[in-house]
PDB file of N, CA and C in Angstrom:
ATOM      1  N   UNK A   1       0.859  -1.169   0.000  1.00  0.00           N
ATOM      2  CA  UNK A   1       0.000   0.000   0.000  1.00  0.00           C
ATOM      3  C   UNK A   1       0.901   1.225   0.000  1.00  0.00           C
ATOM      4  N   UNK A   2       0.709   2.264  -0.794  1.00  0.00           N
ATOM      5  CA  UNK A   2       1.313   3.243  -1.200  1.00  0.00           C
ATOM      6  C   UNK A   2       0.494   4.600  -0.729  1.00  0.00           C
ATOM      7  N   UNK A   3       0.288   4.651   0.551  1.00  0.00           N
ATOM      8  CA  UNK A   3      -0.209   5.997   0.397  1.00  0.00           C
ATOM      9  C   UNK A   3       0.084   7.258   0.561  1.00  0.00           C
ATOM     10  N   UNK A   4       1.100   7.245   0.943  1.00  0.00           N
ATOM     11  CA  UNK A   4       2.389   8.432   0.667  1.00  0.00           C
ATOM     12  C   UNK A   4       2.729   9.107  -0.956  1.00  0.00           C
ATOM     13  N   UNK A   5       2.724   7.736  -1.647  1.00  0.00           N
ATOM     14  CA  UNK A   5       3.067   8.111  -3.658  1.00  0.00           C
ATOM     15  C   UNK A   5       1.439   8.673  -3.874  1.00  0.00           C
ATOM     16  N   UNK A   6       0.978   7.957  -3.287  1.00  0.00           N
ATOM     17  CA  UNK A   6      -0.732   8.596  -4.099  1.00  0.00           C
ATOM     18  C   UNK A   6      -1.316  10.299  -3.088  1.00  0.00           C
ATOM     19  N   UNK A   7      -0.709  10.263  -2.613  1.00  0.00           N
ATOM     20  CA  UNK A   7      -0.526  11.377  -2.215  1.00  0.00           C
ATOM     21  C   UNK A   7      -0.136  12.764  -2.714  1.00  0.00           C
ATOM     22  N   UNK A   8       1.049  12.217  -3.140  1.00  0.00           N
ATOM     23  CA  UNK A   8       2.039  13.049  -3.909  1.00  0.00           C
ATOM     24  C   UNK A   8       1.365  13.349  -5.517  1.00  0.00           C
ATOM     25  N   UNK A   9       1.092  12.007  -6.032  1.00  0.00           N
ATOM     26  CA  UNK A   9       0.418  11.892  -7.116  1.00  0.00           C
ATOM     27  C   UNK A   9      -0.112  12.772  -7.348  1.00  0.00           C
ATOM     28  N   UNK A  10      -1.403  12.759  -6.590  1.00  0.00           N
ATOM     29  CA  UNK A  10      -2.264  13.970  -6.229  1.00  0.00           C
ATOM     30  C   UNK A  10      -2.297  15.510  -5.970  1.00  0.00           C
ATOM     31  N   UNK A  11      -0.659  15.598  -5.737  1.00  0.00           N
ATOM     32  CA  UNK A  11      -0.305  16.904  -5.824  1.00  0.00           C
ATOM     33  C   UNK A  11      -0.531  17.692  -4.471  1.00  0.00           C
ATOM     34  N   UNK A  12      -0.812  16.960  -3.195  1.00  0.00           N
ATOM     35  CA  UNK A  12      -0.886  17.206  -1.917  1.00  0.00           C
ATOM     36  C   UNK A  12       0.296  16.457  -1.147  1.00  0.00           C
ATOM     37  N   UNK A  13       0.829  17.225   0.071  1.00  0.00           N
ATOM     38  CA  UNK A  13       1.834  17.119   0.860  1.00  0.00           C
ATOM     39  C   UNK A  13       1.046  16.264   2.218  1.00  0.00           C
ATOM     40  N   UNK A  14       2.136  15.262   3.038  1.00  0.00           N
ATOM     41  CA  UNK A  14       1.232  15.046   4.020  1.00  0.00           C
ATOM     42  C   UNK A  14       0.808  15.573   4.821  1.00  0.00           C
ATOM     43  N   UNK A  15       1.378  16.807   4.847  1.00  0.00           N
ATOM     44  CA  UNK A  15       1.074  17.824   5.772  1.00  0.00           C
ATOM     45  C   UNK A  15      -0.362  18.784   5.663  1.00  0.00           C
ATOM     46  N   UNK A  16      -0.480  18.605   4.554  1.00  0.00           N
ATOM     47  CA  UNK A  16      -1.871  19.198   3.873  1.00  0.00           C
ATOM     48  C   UNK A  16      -3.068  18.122   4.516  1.00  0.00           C
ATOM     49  N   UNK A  17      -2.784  17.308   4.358  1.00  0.00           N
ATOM     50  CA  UNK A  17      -3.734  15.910   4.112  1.00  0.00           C
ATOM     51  C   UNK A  17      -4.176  16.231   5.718  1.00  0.00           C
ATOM     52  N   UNK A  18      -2.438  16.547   6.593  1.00  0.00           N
ATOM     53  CA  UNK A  18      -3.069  16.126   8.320  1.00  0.00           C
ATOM     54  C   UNK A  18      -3.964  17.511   8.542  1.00  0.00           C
ATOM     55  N   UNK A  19      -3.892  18.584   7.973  1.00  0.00           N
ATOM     56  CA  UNK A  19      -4.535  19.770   8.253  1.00  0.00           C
ATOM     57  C   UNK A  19      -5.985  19.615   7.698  1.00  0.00           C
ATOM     58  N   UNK A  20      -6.403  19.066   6.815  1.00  0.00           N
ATOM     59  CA  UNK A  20      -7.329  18.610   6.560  1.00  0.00           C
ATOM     60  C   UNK A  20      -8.244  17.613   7.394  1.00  0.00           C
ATOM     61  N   UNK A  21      -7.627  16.585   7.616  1.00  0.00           N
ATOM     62  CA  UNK A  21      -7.954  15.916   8.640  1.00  0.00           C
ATOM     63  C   UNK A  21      -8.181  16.232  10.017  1.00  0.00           C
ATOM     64  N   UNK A  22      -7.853  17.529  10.616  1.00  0.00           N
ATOM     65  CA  UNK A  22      -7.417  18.111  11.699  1.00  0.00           C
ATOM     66  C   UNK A  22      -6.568  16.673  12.689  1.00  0.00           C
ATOM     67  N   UNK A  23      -5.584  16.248  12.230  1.00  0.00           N
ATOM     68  CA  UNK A  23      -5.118  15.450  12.611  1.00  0.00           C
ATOM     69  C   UNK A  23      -3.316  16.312  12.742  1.00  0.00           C
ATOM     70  N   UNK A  24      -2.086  15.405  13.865  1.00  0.00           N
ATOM     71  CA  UNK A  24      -1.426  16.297  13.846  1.00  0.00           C
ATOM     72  C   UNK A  24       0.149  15.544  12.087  1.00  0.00           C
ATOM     73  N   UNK A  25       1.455  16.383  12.004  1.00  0.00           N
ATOM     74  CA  UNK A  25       1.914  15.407  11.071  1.00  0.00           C
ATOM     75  C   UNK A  25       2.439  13.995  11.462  1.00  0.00           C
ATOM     76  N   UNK A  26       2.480  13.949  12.977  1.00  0.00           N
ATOM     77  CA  UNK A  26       2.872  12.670  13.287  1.00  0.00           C
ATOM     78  C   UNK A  26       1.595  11.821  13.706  1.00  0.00           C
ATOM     79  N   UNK A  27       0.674  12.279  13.499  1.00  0.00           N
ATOM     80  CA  UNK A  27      -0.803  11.254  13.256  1.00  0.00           C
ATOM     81  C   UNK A  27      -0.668  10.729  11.904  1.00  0.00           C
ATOM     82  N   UNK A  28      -0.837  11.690  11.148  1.00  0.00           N
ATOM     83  CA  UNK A  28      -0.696  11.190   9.611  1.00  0.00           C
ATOM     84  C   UNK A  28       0.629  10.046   9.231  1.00  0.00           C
ATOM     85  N   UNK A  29       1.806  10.612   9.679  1.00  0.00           N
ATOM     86  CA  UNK A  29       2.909   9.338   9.659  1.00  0.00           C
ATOM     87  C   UNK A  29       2.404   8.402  10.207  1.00  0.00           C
ATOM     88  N   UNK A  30       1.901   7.864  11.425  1.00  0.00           N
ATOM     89  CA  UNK A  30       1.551   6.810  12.060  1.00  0.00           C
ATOM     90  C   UNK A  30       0.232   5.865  10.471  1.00  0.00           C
ATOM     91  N   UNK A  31      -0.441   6.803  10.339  1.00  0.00           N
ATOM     92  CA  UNK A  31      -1.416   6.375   9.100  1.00  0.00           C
ATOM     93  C   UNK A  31      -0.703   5.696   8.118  1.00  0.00           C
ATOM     94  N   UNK A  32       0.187   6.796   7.182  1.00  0.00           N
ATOM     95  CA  UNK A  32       0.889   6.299   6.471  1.00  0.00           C
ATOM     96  C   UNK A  32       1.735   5.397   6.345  1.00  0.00           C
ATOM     97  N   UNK A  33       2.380   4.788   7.459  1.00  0.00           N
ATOM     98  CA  UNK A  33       3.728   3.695   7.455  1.00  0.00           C
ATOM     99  C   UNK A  33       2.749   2.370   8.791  1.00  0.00           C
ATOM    100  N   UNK A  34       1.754   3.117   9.048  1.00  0.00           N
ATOM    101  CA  UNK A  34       0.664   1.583   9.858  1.00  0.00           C
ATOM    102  C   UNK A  34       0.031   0.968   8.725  1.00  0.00           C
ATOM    103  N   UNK A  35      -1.481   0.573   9.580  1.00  0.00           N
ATOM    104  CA  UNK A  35      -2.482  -0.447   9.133  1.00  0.00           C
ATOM    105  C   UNK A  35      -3.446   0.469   9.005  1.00  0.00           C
ATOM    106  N   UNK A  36      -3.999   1.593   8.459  1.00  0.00           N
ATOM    107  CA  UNK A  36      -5.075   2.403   8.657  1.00  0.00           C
ATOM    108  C   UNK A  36      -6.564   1.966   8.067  1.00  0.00           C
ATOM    109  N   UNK A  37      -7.244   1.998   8.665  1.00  0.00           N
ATOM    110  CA  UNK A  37      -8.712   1.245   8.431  1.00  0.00           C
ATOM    111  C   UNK A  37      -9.522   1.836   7.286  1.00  0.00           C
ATOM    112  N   UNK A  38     -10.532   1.411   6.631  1.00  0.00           N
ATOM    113  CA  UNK A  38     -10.956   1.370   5.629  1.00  0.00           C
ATOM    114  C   UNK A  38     -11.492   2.883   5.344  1.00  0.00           C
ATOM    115  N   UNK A  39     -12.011   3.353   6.721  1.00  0.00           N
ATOM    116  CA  UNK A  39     -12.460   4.778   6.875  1.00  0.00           C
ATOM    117  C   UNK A  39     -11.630   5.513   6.702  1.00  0.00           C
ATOM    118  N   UNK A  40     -10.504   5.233   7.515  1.00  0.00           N
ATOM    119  CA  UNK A  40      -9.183   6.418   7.324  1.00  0.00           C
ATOM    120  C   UNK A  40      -8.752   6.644   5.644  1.00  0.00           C
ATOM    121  N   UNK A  41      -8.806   4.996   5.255  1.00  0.00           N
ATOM    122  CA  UNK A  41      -8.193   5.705   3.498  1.00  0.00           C
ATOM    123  C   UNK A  41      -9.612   6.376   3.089  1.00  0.00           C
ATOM    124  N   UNK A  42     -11.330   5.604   3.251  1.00  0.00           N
ATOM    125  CA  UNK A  42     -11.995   6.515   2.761  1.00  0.00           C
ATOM    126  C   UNK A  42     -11.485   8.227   2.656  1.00  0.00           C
ATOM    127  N   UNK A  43     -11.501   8.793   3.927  1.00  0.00           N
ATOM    128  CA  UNK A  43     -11.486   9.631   4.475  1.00  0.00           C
ATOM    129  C   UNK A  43      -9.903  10.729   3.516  1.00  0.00           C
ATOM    130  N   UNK A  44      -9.183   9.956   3.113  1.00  0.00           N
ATOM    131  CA  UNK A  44      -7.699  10.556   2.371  1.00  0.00           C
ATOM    132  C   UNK A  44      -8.178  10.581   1.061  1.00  0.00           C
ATOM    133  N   UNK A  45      -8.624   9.645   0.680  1.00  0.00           N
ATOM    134  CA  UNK A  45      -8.888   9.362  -0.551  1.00  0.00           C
ATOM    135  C   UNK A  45     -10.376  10.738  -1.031  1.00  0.00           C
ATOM    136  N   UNK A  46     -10.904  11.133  -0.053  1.00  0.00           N
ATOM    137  CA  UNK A  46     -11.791  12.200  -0.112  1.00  0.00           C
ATOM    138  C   UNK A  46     -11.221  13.056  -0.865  1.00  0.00           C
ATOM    139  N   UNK A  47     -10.200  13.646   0.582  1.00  0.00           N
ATOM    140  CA  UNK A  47      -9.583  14.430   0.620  1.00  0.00           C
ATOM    141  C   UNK A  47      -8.673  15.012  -0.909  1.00  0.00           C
ATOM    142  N   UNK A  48      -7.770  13.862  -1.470  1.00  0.00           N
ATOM    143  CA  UNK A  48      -6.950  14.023  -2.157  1.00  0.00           C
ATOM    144  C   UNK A  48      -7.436  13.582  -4.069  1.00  0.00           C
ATOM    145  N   UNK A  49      -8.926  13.393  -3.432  1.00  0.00           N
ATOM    146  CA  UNK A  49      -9.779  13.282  -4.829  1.00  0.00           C
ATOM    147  C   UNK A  49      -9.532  12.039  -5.629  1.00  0.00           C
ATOM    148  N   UNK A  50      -9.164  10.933  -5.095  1.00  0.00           N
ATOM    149  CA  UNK A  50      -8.923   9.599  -5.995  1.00  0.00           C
ATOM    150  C   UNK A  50      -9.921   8.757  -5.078  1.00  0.00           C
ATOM    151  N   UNK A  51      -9.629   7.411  -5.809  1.00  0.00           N
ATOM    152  CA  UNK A  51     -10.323   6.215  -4.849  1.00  0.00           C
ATOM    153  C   UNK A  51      -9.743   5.154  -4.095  1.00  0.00           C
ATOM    154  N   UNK A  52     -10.270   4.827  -2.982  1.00  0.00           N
ATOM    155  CA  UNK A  52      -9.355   4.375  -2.177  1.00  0.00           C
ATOM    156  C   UNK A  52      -8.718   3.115  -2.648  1.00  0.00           C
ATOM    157  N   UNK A  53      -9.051   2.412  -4.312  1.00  0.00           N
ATOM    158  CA  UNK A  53      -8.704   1.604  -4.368  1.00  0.00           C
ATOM    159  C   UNK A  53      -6.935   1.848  -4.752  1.00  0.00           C
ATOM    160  N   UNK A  54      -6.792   3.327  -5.404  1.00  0.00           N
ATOM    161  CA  UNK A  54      -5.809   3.713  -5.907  1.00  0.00           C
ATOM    162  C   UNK A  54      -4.697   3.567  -4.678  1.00  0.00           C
ATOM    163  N   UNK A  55      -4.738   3.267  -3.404  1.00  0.00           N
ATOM    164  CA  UNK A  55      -3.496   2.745  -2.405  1.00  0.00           C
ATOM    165  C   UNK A  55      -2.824   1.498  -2.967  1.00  0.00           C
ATOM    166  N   UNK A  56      -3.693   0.678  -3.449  1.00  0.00           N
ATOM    167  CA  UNK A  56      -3.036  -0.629  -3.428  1.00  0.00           C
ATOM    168  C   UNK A  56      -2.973  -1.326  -4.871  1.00  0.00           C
ATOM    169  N   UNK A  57      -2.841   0.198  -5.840  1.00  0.00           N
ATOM    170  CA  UNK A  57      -2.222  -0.489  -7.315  1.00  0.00           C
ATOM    171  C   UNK A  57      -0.972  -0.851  -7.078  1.00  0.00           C
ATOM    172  N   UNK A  58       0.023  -0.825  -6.245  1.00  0.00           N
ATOM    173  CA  UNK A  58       1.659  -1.602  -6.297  1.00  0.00           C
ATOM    174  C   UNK A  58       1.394  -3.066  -5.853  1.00  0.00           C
ATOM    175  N   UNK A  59       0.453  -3.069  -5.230  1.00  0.00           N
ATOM    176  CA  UNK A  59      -0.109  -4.496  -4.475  1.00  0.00           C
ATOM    177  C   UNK A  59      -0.371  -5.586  -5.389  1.00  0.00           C
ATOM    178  N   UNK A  60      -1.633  -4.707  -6.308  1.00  0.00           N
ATOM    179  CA  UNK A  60      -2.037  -5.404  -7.443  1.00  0.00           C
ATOM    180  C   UNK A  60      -1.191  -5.438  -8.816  1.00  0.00           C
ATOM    181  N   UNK A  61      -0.458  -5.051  -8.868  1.00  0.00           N
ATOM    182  CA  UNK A  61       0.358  -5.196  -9.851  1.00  0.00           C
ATOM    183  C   UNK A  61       1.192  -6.483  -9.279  1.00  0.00           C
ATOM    184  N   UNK A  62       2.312  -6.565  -8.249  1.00  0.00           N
ATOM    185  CA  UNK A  62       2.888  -7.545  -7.435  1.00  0.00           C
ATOM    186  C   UNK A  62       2.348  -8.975  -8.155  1.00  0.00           C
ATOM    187  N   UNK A  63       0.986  -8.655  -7.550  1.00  0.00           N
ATOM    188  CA  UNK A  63       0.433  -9.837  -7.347  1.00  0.00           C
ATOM    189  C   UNK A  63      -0.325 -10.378  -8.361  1.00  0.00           C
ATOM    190  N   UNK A  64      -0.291  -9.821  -9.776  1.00  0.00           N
ATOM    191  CA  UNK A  64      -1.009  -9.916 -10.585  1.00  0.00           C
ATOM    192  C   UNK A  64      -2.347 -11.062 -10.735  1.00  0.00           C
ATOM    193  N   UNK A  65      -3.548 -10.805 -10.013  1.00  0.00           N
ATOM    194  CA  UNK A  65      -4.450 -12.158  -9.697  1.00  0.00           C
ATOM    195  C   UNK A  65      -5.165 -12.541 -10.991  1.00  0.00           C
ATOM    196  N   UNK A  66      -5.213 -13.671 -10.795  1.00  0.00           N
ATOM    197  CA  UNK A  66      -5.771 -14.011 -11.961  1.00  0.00           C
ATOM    198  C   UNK A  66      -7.240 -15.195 -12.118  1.00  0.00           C
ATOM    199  N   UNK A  67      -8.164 -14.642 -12.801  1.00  0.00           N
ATOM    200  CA  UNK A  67      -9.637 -15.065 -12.893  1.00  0.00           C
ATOM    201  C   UNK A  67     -10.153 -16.004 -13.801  1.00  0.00           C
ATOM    202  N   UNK A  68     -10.924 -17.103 -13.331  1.00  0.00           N
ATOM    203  CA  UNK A  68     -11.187 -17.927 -14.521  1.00  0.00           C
ATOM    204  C   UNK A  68     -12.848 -17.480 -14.604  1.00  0.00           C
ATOM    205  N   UNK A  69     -12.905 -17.928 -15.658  1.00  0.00           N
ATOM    206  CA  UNK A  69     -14.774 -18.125 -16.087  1.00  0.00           C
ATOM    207  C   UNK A  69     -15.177 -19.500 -15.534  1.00  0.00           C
ATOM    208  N   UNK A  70     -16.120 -19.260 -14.367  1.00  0.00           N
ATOM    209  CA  UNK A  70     -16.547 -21.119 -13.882  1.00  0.00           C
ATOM    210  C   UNK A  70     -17.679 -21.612 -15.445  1.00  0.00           C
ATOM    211  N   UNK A  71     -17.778 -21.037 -16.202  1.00  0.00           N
ATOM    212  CA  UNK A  71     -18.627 -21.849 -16.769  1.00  0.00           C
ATOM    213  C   UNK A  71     -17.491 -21.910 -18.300  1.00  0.00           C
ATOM    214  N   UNK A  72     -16.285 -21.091 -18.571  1.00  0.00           N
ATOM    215  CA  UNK A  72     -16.143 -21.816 -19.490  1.00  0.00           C
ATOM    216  C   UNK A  72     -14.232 -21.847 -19.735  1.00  0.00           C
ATOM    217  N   UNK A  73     -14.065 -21.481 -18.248  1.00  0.00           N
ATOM    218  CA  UNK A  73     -12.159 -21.658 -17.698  1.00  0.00           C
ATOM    219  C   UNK A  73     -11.631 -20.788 -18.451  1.00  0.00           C
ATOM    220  N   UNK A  74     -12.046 -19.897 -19.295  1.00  0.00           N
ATOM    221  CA  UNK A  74     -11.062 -18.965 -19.927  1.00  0.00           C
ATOM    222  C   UNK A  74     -10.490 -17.887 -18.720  1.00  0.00           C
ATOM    223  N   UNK A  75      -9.692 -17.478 -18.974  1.00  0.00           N
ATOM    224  CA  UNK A  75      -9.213 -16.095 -18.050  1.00  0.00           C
ATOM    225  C   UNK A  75      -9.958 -15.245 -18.359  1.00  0.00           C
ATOM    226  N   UNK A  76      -9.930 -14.003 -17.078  1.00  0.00           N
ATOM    227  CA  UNK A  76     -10.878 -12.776 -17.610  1.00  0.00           C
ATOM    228  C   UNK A  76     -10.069 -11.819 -17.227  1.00  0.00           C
ATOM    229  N   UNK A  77      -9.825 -10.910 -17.813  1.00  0.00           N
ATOM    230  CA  UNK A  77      -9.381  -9.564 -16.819  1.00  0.00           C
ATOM    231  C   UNK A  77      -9.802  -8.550 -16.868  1.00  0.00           C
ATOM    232  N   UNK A  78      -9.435  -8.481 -15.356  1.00  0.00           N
ATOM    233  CA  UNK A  78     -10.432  -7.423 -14.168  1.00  0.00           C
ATOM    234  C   UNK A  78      -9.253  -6.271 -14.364  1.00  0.00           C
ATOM    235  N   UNK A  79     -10.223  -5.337 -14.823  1.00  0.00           N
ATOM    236  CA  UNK A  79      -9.665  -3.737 -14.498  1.00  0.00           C
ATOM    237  C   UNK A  79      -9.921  -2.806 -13.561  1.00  0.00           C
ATOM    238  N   UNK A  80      -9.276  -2.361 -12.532  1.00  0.00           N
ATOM    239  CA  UNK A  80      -9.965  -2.065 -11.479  1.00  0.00           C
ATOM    240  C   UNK A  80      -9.385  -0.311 -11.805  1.00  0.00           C
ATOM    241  N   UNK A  81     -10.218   0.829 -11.656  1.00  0.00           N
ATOM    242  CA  UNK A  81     -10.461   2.384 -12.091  1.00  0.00           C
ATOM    243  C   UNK A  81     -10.746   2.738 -10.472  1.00  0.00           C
TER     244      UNK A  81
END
């Protein structure tokens, strides 16, 4: 999970993000380099105008998963926006 790069991406500092949040910058570090819950990325991902799925494109790339069709075994691929 990358949410420091998608951050940046975005063209916001983390420091922006914690002022937003009214959170302090060492709240936001704790966010960024922890486990932050589904609300908290909701909540960034608001903020910094993407979707929260956009944390964990390095994840999905890694891991490239891969899908069959149960009714006819071909692969499918899933694009996730």
């Amino acid at each position: 999970m990358d949410i420091k790069g998608v951050i940046k991406e975005h063209g916001f500092t983390l420091v922006q993000v914690a002022q937003k949040m009214e959170i302090s910058k060492g709240g936001i570090s704790q966010i960024v380099n922890g486990s932050p819950t589904v609300k908290t990325l909701r909540t960034i991902a608001d903020i910094i105008g993407c979707n929260v799925w956009d944390f964990f494109k390095d994840e999905m790339k890694e891991t490239e998963p891969s899908f069959k069709c149960p009714y006819c075994g071909h692969d499918l691929k899933i694009e996730i926006k």
